[in-house]
Protein backbone atom coordinates (compact mmCIF):
# COMPACT_ATOMS: atom_id res chain seq x y z
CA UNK A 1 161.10 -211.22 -26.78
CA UNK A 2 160.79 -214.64 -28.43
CA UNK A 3 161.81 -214.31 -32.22
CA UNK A 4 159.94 -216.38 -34.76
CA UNK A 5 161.26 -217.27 -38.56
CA UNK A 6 158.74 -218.24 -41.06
CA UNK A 7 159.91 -219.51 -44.36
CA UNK A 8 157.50 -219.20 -47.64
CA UNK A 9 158.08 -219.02 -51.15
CA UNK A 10 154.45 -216.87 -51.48
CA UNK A 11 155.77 -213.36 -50.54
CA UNK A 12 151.51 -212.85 -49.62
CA UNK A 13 151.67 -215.75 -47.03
CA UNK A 14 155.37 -213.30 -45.59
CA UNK A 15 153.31 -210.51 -45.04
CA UNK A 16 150.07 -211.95 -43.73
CA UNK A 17 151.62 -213.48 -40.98
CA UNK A 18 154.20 -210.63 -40.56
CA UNK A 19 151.19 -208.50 -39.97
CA UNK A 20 149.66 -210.71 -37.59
CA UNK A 21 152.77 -210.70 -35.21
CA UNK A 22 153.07 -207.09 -35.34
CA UNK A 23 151.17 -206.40 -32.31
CA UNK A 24 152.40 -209.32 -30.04
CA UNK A 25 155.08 -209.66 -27.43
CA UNK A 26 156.82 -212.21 -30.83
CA UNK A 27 159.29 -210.66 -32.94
CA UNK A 28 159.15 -211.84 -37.01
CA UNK A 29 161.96 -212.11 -39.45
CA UNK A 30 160.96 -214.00 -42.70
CA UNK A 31 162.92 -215.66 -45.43
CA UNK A 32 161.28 -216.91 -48.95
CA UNK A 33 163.30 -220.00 -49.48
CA UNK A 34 165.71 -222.67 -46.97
CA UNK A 35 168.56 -221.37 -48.43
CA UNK A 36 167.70 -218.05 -47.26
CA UNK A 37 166.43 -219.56 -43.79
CA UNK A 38 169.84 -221.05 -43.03
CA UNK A 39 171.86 -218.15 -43.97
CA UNK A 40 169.80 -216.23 -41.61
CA UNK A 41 170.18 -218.58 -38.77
CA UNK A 42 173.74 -218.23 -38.74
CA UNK A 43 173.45 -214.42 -38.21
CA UNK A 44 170.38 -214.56 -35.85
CA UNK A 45 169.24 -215.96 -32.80
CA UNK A 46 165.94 -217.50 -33.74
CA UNK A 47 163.31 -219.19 -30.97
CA UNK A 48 161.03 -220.91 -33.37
CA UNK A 49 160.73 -221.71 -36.97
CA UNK A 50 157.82 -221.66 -39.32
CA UNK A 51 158.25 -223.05 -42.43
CA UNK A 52 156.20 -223.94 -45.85
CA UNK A 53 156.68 -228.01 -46.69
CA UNK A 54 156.43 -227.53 -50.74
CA UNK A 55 159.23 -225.24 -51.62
CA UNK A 56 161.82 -225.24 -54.65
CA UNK A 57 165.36 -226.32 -54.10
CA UNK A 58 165.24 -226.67 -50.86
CA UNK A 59 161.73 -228.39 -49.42
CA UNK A 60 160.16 -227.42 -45.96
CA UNK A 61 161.20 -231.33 -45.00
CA UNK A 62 164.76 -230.89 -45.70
CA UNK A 63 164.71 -227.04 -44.40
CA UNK A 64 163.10 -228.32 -40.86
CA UNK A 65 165.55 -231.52 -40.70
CA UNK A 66 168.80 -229.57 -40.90
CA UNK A 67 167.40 -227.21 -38.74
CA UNK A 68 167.02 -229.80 -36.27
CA UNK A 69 170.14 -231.38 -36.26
CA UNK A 70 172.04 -227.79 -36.24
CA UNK A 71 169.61 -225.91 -33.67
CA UNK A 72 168.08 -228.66 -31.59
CA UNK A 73 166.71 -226.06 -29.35
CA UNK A 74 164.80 -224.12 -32.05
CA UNK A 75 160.99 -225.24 -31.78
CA UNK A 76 160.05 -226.21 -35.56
CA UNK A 77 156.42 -225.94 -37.12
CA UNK A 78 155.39 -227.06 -40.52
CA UNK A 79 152.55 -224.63 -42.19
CA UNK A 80 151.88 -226.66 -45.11
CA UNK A 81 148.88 -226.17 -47.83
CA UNK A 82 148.74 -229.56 -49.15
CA UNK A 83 149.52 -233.13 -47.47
CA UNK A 84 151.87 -235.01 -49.98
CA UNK A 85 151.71 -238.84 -48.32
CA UNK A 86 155.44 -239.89 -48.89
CA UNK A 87 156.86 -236.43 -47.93
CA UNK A 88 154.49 -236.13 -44.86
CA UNK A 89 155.18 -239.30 -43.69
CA UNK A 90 158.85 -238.80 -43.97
CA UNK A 91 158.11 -235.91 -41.45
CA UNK A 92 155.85 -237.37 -38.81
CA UNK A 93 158.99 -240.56 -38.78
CA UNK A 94 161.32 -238.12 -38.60
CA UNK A 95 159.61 -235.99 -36.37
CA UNK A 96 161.00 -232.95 -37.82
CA UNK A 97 158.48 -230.60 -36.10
CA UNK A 98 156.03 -230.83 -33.24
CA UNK A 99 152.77 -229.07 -34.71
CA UNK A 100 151.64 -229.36 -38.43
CA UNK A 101 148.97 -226.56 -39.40
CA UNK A 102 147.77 -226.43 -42.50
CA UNK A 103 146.98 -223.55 -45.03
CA UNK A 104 144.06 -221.48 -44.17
CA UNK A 105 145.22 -220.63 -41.01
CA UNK A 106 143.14 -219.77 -37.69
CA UNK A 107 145.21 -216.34 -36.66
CA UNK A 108 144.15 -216.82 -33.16
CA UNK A 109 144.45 -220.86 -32.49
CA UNK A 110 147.90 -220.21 -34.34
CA UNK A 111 149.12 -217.78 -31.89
CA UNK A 112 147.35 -219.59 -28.96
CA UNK A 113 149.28 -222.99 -30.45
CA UNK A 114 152.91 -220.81 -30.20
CA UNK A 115 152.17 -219.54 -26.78
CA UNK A 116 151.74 -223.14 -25.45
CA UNK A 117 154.47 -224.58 -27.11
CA UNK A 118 156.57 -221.60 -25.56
CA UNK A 119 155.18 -222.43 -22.23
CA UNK A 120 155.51 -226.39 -22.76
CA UNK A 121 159.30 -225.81 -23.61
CA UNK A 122 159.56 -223.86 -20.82
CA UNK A 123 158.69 -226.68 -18.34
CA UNK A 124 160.12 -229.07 -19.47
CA UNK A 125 163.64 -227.12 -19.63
CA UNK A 126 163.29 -225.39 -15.87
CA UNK A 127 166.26 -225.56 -13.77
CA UNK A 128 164.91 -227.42 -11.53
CA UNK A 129 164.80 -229.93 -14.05
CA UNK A 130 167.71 -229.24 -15.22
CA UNK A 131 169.00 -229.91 -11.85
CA UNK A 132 167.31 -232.78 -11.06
CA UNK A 133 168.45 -234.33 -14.31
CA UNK A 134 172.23 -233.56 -13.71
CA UNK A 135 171.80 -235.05 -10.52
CA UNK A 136 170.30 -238.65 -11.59
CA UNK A 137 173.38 -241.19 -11.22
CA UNK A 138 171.64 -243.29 -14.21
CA UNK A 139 169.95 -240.96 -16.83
CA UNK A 140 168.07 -243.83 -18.86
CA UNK A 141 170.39 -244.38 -21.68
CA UNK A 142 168.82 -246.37 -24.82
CA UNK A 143 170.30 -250.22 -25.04
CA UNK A 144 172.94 -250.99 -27.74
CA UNK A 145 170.42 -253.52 -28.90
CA UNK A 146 167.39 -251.47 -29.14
CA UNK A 147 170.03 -248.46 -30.31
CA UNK A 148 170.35 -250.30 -33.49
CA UNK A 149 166.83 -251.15 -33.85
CA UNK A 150 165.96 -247.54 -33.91
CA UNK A 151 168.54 -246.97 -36.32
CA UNK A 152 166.19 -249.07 -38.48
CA UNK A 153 163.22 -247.75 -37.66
CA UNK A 154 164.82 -244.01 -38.32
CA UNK A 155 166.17 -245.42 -42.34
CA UNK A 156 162.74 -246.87 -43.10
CA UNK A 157 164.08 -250.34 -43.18
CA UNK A 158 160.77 -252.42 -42.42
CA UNK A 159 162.00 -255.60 -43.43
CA UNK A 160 165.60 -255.38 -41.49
CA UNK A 161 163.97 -254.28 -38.71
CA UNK A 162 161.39 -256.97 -38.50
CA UNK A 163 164.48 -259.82 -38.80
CA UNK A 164 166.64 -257.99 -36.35
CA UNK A 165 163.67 -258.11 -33.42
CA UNK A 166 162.75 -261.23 -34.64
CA UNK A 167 166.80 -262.77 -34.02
CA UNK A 168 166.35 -260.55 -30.35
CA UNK A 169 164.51 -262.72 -28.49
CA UNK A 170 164.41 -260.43 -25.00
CA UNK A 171 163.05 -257.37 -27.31
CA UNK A 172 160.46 -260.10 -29.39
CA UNK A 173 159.28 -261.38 -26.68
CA UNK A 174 158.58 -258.36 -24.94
CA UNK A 175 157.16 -256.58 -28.17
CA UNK A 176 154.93 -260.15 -28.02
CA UNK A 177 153.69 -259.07 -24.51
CA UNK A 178 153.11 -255.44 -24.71
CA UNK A 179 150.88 -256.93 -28.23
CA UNK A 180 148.83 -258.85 -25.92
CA UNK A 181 148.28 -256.56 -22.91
CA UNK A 182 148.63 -253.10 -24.44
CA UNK A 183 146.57 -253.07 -27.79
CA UNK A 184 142.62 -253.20 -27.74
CA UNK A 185 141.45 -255.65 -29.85
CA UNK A 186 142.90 -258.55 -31.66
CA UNK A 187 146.41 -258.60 -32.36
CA UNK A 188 148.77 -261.06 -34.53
CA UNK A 189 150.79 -264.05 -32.48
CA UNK A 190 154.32 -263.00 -34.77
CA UNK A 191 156.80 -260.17 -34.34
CA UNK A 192 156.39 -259.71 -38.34
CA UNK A 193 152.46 -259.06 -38.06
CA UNK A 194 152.64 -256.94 -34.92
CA UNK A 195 155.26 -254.82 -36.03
CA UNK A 196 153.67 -254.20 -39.53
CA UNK A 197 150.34 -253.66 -37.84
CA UNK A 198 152.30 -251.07 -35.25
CA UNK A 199 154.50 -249.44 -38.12
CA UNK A 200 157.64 -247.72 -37.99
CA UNK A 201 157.13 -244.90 -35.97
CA UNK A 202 154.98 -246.44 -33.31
CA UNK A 203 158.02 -249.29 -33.08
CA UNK A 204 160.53 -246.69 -32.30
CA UNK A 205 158.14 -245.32 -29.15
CA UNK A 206 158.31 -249.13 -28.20
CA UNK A 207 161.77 -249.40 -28.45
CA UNK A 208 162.44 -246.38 -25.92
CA UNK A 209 159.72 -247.82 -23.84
CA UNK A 210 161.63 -251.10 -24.12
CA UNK A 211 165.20 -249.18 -22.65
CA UNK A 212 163.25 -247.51 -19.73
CA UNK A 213 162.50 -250.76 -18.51
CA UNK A 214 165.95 -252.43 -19.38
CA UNK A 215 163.69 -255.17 -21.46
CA UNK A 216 162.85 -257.22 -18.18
CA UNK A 217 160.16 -259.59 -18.98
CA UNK A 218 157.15 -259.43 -17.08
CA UNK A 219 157.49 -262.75 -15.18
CA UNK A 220 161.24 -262.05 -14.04
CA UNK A 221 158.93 -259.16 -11.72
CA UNK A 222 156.56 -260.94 -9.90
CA UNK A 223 155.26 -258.84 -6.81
CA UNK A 224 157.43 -256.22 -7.25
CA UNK A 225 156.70 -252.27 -7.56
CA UNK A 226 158.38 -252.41 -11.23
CA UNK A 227 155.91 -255.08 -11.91
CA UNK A 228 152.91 -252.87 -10.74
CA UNK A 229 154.27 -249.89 -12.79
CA UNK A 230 154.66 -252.70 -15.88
CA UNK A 231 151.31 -253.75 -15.78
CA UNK A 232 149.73 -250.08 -15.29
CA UNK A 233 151.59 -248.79 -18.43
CA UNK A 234 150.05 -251.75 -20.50
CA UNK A 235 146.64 -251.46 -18.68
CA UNK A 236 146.91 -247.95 -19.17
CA UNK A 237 147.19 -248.13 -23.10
CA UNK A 238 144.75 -250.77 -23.64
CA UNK A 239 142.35 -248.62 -21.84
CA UNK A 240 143.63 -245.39 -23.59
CA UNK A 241 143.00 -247.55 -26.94
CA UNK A 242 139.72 -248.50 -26.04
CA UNK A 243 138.46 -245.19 -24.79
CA UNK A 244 139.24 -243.93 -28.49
CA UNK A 245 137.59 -247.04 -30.68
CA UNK A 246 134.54 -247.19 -28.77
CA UNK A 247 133.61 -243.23 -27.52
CA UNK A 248 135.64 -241.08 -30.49
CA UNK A 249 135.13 -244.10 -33.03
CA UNK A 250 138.64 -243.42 -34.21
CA UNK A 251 142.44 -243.98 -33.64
CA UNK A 252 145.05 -241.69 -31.65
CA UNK A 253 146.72 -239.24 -33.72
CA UNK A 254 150.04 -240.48 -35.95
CA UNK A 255 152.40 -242.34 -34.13
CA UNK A 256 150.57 -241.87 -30.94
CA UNK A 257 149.66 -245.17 -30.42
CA UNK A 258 151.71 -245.94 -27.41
CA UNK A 259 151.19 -242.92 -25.38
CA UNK A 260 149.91 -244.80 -22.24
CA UNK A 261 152.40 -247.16 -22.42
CA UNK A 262 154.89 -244.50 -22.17
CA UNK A 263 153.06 -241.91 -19.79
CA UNK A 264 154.50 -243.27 -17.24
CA UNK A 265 158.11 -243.18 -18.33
CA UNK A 266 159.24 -240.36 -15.39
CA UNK A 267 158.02 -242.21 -12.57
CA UNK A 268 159.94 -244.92 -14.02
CA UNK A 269 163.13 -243.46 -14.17
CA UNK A 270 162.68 -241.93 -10.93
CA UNK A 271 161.30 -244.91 -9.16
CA UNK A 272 164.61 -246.97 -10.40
CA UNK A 273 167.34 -244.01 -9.36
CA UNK A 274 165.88 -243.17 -5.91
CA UNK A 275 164.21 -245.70 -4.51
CA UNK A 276 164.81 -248.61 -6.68
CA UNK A 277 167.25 -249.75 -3.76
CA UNK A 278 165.41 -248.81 -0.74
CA UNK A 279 163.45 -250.98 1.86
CA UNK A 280 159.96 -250.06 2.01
CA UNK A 281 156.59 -251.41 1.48
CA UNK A 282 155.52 -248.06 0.27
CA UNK A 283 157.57 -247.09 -1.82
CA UNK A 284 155.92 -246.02 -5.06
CA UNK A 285 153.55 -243.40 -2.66
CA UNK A 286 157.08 -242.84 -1.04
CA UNK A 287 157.54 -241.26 -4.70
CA UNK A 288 154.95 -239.23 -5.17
CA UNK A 289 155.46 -237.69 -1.46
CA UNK A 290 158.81 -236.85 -2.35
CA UNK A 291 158.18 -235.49 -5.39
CA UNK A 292 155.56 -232.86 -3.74
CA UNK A 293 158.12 -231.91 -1.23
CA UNK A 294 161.58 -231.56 -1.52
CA UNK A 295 162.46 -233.04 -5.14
CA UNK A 296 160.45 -230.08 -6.51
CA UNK A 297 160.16 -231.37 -9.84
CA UNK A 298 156.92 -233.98 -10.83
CA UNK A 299 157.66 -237.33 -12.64
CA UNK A 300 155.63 -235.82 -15.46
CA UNK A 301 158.21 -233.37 -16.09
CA UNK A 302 160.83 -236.18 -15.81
CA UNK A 303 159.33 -238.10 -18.21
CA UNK A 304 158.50 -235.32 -20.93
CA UNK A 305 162.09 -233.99 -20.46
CA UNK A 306 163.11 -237.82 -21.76
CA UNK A 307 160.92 -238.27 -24.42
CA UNK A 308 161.05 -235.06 -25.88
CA UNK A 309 165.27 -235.02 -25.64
CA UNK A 310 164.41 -238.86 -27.33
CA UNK A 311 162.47 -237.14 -30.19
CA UNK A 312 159.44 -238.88 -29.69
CA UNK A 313 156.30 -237.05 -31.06
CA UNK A 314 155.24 -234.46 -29.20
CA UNK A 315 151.79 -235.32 -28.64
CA UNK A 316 153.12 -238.19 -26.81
CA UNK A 317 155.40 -235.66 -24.84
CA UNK A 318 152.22 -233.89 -23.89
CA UNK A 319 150.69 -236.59 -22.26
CA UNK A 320 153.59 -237.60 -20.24
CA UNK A 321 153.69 -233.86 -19.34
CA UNK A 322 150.24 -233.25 -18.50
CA UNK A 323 148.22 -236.57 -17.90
CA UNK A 324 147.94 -235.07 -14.31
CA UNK A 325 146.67 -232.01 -15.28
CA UNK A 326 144.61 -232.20 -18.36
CA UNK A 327 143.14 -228.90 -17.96
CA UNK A 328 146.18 -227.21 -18.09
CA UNK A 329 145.57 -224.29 -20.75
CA UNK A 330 149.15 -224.85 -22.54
CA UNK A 331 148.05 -228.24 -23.99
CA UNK A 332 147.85 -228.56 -27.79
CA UNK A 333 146.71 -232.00 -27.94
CA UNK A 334 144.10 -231.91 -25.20
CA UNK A 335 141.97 -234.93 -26.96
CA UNK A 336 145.10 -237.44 -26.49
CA UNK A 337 146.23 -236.06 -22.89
CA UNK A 338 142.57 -236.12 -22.02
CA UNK A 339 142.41 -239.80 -22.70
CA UNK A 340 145.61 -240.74 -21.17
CA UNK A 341 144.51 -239.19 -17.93
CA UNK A 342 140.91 -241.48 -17.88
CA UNK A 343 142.91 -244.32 -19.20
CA UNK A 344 145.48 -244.07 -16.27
CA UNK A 345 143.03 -243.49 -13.65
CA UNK A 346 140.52 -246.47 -14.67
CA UNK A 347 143.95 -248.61 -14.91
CA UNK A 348 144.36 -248.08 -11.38
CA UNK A 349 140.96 -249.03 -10.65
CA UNK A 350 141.32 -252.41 -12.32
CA UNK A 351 144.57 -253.07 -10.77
CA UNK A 352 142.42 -252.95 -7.60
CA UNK A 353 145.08 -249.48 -6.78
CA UNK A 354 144.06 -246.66 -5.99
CA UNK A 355 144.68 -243.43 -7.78
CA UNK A 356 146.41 -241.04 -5.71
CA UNK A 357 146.50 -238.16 -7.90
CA UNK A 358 144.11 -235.68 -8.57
CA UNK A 359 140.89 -236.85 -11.24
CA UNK A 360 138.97 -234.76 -13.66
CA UNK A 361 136.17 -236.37 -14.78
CA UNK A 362 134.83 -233.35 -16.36
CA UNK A 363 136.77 -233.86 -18.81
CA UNK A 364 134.91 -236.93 -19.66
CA UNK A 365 132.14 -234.38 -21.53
CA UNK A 366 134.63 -232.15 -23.04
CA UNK A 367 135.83 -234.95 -25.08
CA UNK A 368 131.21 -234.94 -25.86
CA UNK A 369 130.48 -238.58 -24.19
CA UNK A 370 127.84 -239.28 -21.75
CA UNK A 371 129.64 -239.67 -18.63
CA UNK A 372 126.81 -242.49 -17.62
CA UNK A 373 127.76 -244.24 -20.83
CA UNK A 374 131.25 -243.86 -20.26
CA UNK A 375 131.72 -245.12 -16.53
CA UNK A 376 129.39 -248.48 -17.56
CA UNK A 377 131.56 -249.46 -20.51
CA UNK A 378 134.25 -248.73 -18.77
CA UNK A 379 133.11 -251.04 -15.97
CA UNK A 380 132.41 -253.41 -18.01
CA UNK A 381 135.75 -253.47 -20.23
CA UNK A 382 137.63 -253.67 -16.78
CA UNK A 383 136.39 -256.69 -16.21
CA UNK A 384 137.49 -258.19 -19.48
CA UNK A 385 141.17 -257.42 -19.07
């Protein structure tokens, strides 16, 4: 039985959700401050943590960060009644819990939310992945140079940042590049501009991306499989960014903005351990075959092991998890992985590829577009890039 803390200084909220676990396979403990929630933590095994952002002494933020650096493994929620800019950003940088749901709660997309997050953490956790990991000779380490950069990014330090990319000139560059094939739309010709137009948590994403492919410029790649996998992450986001603007006439969610670039980030780890070094002409469907057969574990879960162990949002976890599978009941973010999963496919199409995996277009009118409109912008905007 899983065991659930939820911390709130309203002894009402305590019982109301108390009640609502009492008939569910969850067990509830409940503590009305963070003081309270640590001590208890020490005693008690705990699976998943619920906790209150505006709370005396010791604030839901602060509660949720320590909890994270002391109990990684704990799954962290923040059920908040107001939305505080400086303290909520502080969160979503930090990235100090994977869901945010705010006060009135739905009882039943609450406990459908902890049920996939359960089953998420499950997958991505599985000894076989476990194995599989353990068994990769190079587990993609981040670069010293990027390392630092995050370190930046992580202490809100804009301005440093900004000078410390700008006097890198592999991870400028690059930033430069992924600016000019993975954004939709017009985008500034300066490292300053396009990293105050990205912001700090959307750099961070980029600098991860940036140590999964060791920095390597796109023309050191020409005609290679990395290249191909390069230009289908970038494709793959621009489309992803376009799908959003000009069907759901909005942006991704917070710090989501390079999801396609990094839903991809499994096969690219995989790709570069097992078959990196292989002859071949094949070799990325080489991949995929394996991966069906005897590796037993899909690049998906490969990649949302890394970013999630990285501590990169979790809606951009999802869609490395599931972009392959966007029906898949466990997802919380099914907009975003939705979108990934057209925006990979349709990159595949205008890379003149062809998309091995399995497509859903139905999900085309779940997100409520016109699947007529969709496929002739689409065909159109391929065209363009």
């Amino acid at each position: 039985m899983k065991r659930i803390l939820i911390v709130d200084d309203e002894v009402q909220i305590l019982r109301t959700l108390s009640r609502l676990f009492l008939d569910t396979d969850y067990e509830a403990i409940t503590a009305e401050n963070g003081a309270d929630a640590l001590h208890l933590l020490e005693m008690t095994e705990v699976d998943l943590i619920i906790s209150d952002m505006r709370m005396p002494l010791l604030d839901g933020y602060e509660l949720l960060n320590q909890v994270k650096e002391k109990y990684p493994k704990i799954i962290r929620i923040i059920l908040s009644g107001y939305a505080e800019e400086s303290i909520m950003f502080k969160a979503l940088l930090h990235n100090v819990a994977r869901i945010y749901i705010f006060k009135p709660w739905n009882n039943t997309e609450l406990m459908a939310n902890l049920d996939h997050l359960f089953a998420t953490d499950a997958l991505l956790h599985s000894n076989e992945v476990s194995l599989l990991i353990e068994d990769i000779k190079e587990s993609p380490v981040i670069l010293p140079n990027c390392q630092k950069l995050v370190s930046l990014a992580e202490e809100e330090n804009l301005d440093n940042l900004i000078n410390e990319i700008s006097a890198d000139p592999v991870v400028s560059e690059l930033l430069l590049q992924v600016a000019k094939t993975a954004i939709y739309g017009a985008m500034p010709s300066n490292v300053k501009q396009v990293a105050i137009y990205i912001g700090l948590r959307n750099l961070k994403c980029f600098l991860y991306w940036a140590s999964v492919t060791n920095c390597d410029p796109l023309n050191d790649l020409a005609g290679s499989d990395m290249e191909l996998l390069w230009k289908h992450s970038c494709y793959t986001n621009k489309f992803l960014l376009f799908i959003y603007e000009s069907f759901l006439h909005k942006q991704p969610p917070e710090a989501a903005l390079f999801s396609g670039l990094l839903h991809n980030t499994g096969f690219i780890i995989l790709y570069k351990n097992l078959l990196a070094k292989q002859d071949g002409e094949n070799k990325i469907i080489d991949l995929l075959t394996l991966e069906k057969g005897d590796l037993k574990v899909t690049h998906q879960q490969v990649g949302g092991y890394f970013l999630n162990s990285w501590d990169l949002p979790y809606p951009t976890v999802e869609a490395a998890l599931y972009h392959h599978n966007p029906l898949e009941q466990n997802i919380v973010n099914f907009e975003l992985v939705a979108c990934v999963h057209l925006a990979q496919h349709y990159a595949w199409i205008s890379l003149e590829k062809e998309d091995t995996n399995d497509f859903y277009p139905e999900v085309i009118e779940r997100l409520g577009i016109s699947k007529e409109i969709f496929d002739k912008k689409l065909a159109q905007f391929s065209k363009k890039i």
